[in-house]
C-alpha atoms as a PDB file:
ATOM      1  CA  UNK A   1       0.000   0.000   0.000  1.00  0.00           C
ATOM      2  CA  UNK A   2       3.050   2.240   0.361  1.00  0.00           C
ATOM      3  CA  UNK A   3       3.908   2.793  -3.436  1.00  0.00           C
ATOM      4  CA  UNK A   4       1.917   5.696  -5.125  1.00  0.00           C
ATOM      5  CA  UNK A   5      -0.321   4.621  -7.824  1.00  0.00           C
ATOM      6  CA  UNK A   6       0.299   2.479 -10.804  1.00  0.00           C
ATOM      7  CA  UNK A   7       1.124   4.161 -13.698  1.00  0.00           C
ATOM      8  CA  UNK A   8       1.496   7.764 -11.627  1.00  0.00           C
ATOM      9  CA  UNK A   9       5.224   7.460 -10.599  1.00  0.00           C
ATOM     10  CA  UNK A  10       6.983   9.436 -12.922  1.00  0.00           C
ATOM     11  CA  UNK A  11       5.202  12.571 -11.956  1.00  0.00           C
ATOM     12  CA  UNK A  12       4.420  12.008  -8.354  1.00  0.00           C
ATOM     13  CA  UNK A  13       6.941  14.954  -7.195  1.00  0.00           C
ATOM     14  CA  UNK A  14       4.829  16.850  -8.228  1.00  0.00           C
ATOM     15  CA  UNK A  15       2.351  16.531  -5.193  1.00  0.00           C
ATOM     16  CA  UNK A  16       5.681  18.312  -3.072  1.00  0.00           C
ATOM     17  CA  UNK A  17       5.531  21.108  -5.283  1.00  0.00           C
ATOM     18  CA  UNK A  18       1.166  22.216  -5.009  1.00  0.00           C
ATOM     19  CA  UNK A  19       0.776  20.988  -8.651  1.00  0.00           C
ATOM     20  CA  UNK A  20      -2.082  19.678  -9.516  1.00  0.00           C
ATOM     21  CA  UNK A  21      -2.008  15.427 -11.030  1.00  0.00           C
ATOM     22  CA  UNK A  22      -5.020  14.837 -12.673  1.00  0.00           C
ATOM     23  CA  UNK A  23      -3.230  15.653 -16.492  1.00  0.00           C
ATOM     24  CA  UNK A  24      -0.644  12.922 -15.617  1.00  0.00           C
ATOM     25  CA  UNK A  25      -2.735  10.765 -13.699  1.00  0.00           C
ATOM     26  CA  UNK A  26      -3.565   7.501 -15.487  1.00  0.00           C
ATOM     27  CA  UNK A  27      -7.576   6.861 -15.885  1.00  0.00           C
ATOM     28  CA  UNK A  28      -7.462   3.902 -14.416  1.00  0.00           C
ATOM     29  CA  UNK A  29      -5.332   3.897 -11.617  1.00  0.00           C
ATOM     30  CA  UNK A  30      -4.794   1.173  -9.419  1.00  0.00           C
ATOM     31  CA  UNK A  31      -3.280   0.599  -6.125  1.00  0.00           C
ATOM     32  CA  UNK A  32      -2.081  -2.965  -5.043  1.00  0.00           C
ATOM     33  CA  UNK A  33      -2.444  -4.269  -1.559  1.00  0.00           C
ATOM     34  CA  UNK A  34       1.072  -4.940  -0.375  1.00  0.00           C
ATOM     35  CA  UNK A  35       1.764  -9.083  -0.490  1.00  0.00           C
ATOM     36  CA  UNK A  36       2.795  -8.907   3.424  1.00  0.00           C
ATOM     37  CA  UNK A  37      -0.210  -8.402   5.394  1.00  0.00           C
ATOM     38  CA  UNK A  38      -2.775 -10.639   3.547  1.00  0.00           C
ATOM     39  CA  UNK A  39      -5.463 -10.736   6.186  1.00  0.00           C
ATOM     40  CA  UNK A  40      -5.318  -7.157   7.172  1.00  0.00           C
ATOM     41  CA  UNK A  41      -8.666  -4.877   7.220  1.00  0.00           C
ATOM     42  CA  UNK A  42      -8.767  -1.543   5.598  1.00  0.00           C
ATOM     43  CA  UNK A  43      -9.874   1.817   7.691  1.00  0.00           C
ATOM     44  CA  UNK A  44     -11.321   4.498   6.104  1.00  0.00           C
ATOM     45  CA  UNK A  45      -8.036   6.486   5.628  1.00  0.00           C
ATOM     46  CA  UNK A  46      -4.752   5.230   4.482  1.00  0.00           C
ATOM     47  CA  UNK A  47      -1.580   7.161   4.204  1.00  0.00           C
ATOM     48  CA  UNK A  48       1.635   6.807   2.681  1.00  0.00           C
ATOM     49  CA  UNK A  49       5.299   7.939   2.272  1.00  0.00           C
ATOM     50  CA  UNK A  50       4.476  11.368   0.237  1.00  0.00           C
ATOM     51  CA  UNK A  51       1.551  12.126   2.225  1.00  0.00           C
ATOM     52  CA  UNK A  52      -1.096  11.752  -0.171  1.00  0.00           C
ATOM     53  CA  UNK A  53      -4.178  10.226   1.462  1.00  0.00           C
ATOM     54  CA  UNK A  54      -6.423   7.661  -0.005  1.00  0.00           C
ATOM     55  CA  UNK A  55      -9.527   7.551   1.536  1.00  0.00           C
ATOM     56  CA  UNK A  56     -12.848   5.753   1.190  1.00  0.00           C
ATOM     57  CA  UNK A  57     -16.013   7.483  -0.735  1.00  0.00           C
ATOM     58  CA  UNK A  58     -17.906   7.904   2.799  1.00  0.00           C
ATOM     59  CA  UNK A  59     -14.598   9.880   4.036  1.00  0.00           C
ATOM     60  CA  UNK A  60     -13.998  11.807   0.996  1.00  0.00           C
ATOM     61  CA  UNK A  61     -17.593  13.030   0.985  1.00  0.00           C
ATOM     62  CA  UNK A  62     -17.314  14.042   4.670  1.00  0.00           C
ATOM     63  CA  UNK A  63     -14.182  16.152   3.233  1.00  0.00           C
ATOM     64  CA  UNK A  64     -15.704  17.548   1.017  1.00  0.00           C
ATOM     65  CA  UNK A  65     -18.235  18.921   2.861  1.00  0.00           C
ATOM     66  CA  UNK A  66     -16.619  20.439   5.490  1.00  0.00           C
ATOM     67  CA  UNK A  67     -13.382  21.284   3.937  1.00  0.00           C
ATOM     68  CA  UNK A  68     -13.440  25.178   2.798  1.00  0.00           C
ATOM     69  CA  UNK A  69      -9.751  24.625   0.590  1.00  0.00           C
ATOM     70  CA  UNK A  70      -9.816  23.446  -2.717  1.00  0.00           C
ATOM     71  CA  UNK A  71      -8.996  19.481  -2.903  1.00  0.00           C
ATOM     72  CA  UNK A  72      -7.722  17.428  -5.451  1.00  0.00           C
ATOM     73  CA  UNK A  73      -9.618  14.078  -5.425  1.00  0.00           C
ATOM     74  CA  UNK A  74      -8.168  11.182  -7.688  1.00  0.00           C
ATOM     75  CA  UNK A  75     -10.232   8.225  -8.076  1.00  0.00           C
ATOM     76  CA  UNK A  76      -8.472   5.204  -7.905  1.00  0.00           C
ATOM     77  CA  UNK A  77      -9.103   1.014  -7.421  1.00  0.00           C
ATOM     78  CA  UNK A  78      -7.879  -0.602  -4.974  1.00  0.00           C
ATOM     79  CA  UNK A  79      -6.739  -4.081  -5.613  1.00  0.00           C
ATOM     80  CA  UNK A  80      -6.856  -6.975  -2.744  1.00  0.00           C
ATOM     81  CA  UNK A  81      -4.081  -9.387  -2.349  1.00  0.00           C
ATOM     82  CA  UNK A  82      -5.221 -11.702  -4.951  1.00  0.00           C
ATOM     83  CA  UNK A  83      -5.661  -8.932  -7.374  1.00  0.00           C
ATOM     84  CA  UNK A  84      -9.258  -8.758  -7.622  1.00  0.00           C
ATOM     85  CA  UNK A  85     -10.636  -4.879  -6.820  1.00  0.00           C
ATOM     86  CA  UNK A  86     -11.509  -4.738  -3.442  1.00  0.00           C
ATOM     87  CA  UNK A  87     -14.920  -3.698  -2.444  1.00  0.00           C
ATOM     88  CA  UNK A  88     -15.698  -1.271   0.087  1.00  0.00           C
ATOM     89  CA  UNK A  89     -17.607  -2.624   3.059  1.00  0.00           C
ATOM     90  CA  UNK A  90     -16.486  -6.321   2.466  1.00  0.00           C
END
């Protein structure tokens, strides 16, 4: 869960600099669950090394409405362990 999203790398710097990722981001972007913690349950927020949240759709819409900055919100699918896309809820 720690690497940023497939096909996304080459540009992800540019979260540290404000830019904005949606002209590099790939329309179907996928994250993969990381092989070494098979059984473990998702929360609604997950973070990783370059501080860029992923968050469920329940959490983002509580963002959203509460949140008075402008947000960037990239949609993503999350991929289980088996590499099937994981469903929220399950």
């Amino acid at each position: 869960m720690m690497r940023f999203r497939e096909g996304g790398e080459r540009k992800s710097y540019s979260t540290n600099l404000g830019e904005r990722l949606i002209r590099f981001y790939p329309k179907d972007a996928r994250i993969p669950m990381g092989p070494k913690h098979p059984g473990i349950k998702l929360s609604a927020l997950i973070g990783n090394e370059r501080s860029m949240l992923s968050v469920s759709s329940s959490l983002k819409e509580a963002i959203q409405k509460h949140c008075a900055n402008e947000i960037e919100s990239l949609p993503f699918t999350l991929y289980d362990h088996c590499n099937r896309p994981h469903r929220e809820g399950k």
